[in-house]
Protein backbone atom coordinates (compact mmCIF):
# COMPACT_ATOMS: atom_id res chain seq x y z
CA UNK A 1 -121.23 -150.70 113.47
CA UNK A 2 -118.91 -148.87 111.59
CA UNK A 3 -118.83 -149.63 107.55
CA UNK A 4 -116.60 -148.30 104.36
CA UNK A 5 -117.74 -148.53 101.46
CA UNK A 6 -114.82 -147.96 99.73
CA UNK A 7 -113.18 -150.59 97.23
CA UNK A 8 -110.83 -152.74 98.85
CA UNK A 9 -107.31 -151.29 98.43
CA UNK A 10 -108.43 -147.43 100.03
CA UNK A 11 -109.77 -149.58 103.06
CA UNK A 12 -106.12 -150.78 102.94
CA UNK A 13 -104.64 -147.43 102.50
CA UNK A 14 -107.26 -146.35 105.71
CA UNK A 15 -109.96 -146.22 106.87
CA UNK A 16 -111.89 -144.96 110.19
CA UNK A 17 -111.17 -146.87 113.52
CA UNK A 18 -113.45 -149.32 114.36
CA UNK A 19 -114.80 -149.52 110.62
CA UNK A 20 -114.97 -152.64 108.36
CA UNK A 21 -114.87 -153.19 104.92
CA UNK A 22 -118.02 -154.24 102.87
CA UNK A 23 -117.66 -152.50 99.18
CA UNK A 24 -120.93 -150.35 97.77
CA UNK A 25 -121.68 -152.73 95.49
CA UNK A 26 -121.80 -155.56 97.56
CA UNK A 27 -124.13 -153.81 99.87
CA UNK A 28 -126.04 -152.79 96.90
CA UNK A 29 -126.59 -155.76 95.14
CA UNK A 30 -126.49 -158.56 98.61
CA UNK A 31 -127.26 -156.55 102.04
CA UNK A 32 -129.13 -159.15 103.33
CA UNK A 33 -126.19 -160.90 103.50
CA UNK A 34 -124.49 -157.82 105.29
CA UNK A 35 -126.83 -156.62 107.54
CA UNK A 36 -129.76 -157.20 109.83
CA UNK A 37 -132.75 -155.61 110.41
CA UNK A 38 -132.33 -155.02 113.74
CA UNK A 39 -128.68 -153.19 114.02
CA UNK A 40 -128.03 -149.10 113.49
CA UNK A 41 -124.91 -148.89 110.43
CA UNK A 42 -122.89 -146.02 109.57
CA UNK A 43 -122.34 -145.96 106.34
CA UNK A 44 -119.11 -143.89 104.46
CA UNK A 45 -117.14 -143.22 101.26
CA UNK A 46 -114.56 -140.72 100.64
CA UNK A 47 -116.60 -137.99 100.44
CA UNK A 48 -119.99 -138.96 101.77
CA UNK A 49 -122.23 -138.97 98.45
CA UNK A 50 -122.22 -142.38 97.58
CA UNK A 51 -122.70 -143.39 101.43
CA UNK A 52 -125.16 -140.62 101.22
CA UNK A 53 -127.65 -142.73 98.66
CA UNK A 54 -126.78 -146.18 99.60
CA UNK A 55 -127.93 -145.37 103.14
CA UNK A 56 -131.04 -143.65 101.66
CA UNK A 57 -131.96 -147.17 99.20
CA UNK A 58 -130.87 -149.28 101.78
CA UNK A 59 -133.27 -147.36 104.66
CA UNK A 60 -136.58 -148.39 102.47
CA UNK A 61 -135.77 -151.73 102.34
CA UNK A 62 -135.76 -151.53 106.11
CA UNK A 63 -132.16 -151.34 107.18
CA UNK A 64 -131.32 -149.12 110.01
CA UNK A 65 -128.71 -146.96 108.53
CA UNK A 66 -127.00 -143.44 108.78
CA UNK A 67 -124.68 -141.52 106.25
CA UNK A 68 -121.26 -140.43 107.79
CA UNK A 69 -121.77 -136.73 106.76
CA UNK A 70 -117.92 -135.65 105.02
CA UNK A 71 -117.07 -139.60 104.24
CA UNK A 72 -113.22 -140.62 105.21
CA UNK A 73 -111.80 -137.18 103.94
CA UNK A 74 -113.58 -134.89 106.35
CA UNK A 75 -113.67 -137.19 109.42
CA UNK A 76 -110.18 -138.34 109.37
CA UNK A 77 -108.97 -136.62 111.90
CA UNK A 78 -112.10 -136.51 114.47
């Protein structure tokens, strides 16, 4: 699973296929109410540094997840 987090309106703007929408601070403050233990995420942002230490916190609390190296700008048009 596919997830940017992005605020709301740059999802809007775009956004990788496949991907949905859960803002970094949602993930941050509720991912149990995201995710589940048992499911691989990939995590991006624009740039990849945010998604870069969200997937690193949210890893020790025992979420399977892995950065999107680049975020949205670099992998855009992969």
């Amino acid at each position: 699973m596919i997830i940017d987090i992005r605020d709301s309106s740059s999802y809007q703007k775009g956004h990788l296929d496949g991907a949905i929408s859960i803002p970094f601070n949602r993930l941050l403050l509720y991912p149990e109410k995201y995710l589940n233990k048992e499911v691989e995420y990939r995590l991006y942002c624009n740039s990849g540094s945010q998604s870069k230490m969200l997937t690193s916190y949210l890893n020790r609390l025992g979420y399977h997840c892995v950065n999107i190296e680049g975020g949205y700008l670099k992998n855009l048009f992969k």
